[in-house]
Protein backbone atom coordinates (compact mmCIF):
# COMPACT_ATOMS: atom_id res chain seq x y z
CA UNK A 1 -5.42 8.79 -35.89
CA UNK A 2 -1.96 8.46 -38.06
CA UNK A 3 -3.08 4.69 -39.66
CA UNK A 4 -0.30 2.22 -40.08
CA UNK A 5 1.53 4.32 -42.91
CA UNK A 6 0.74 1.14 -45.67
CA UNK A 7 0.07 2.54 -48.99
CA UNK A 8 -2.90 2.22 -50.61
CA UNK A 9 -2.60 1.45 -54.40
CA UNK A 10 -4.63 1.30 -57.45
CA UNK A 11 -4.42 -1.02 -60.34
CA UNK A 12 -6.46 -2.13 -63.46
CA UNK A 13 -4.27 -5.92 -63.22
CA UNK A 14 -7.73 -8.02 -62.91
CA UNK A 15 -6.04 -11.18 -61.25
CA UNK A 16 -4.55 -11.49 -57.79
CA UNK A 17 -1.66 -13.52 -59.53
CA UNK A 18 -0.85 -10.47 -62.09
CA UNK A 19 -1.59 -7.78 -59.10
CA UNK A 20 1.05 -10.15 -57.19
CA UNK A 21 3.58 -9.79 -59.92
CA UNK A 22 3.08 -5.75 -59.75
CA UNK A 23 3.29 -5.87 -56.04
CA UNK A 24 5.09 -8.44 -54.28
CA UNK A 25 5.53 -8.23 -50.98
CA UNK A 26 2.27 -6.91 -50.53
CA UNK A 27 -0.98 -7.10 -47.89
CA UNK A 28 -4.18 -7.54 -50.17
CA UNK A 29 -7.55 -6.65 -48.09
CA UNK A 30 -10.83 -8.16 -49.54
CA UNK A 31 -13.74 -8.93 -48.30
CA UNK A 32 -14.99 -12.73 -47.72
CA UNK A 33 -17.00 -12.72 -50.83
CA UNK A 34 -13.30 -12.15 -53.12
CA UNK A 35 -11.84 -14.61 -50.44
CA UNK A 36 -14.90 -17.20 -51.79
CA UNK A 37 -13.86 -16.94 -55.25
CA UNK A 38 -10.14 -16.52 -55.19
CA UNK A 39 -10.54 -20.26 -53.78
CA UNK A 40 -13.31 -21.70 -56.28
CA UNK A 41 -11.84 -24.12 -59.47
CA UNK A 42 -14.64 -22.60 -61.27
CA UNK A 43 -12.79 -19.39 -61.49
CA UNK A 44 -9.76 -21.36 -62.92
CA UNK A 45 -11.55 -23.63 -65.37
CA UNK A 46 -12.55 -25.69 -63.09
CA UNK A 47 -9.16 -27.14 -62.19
CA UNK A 48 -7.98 -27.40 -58.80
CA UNK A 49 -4.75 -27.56 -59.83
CA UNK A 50 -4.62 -23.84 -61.99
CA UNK A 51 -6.02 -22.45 -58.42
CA UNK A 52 -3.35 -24.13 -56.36
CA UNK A 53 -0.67 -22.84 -58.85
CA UNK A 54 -2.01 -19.21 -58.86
CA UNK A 55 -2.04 -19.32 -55.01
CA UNK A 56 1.35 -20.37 -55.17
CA UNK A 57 2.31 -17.32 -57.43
CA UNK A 58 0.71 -15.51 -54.93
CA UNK A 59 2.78 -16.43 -52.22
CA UNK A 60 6.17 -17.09 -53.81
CA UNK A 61 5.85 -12.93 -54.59
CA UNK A 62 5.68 -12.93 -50.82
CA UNK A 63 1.94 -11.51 -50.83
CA UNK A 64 -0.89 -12.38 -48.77
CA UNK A 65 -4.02 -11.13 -47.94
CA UNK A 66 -5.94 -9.12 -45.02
CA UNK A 67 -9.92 -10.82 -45.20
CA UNK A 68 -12.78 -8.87 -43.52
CA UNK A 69 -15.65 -11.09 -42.23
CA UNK A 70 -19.22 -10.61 -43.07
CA UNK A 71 -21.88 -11.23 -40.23
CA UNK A 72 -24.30 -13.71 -41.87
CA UNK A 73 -27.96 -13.99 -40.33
CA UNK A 74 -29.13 -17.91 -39.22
């Protein structure tokens, strides 16, 4: 199988909002557990509005992200 030809890069940036800034334009793939923090205050001292403004970074570099699922028993 060829893929979809997307690069695959490595970086040591910590944040979505600084790997953003590296890489705008870009298709971030996590998994659901990431997905549960990148959109928890507590990660952003508990402010709602520090989360809203790094998703906003996010997306103004024209990023967005690719989540897979996890199958959850019960």
């Amino acid at each position: 199988r060829d893929g979809i030809g997307a690069p695959v890069v490595l970086t040591r940036a910590t944040l979505f909002v600084d790997k953003a800034r590296l890489f705008p334009n870009c298709t971030f793939v996590v998994g659901a557990d990431t997905v549960a923090r990148l959109v928890d205050p507590v990660y952003y001292g508990n402010s709602a509005a520090e989360m809203a403004a790094s998703l906003a970074s996010i997306r103004a570099q024209g990023c967005d992200f690719l989540v897979a699922g996890r199958l959850v028993e019960g």
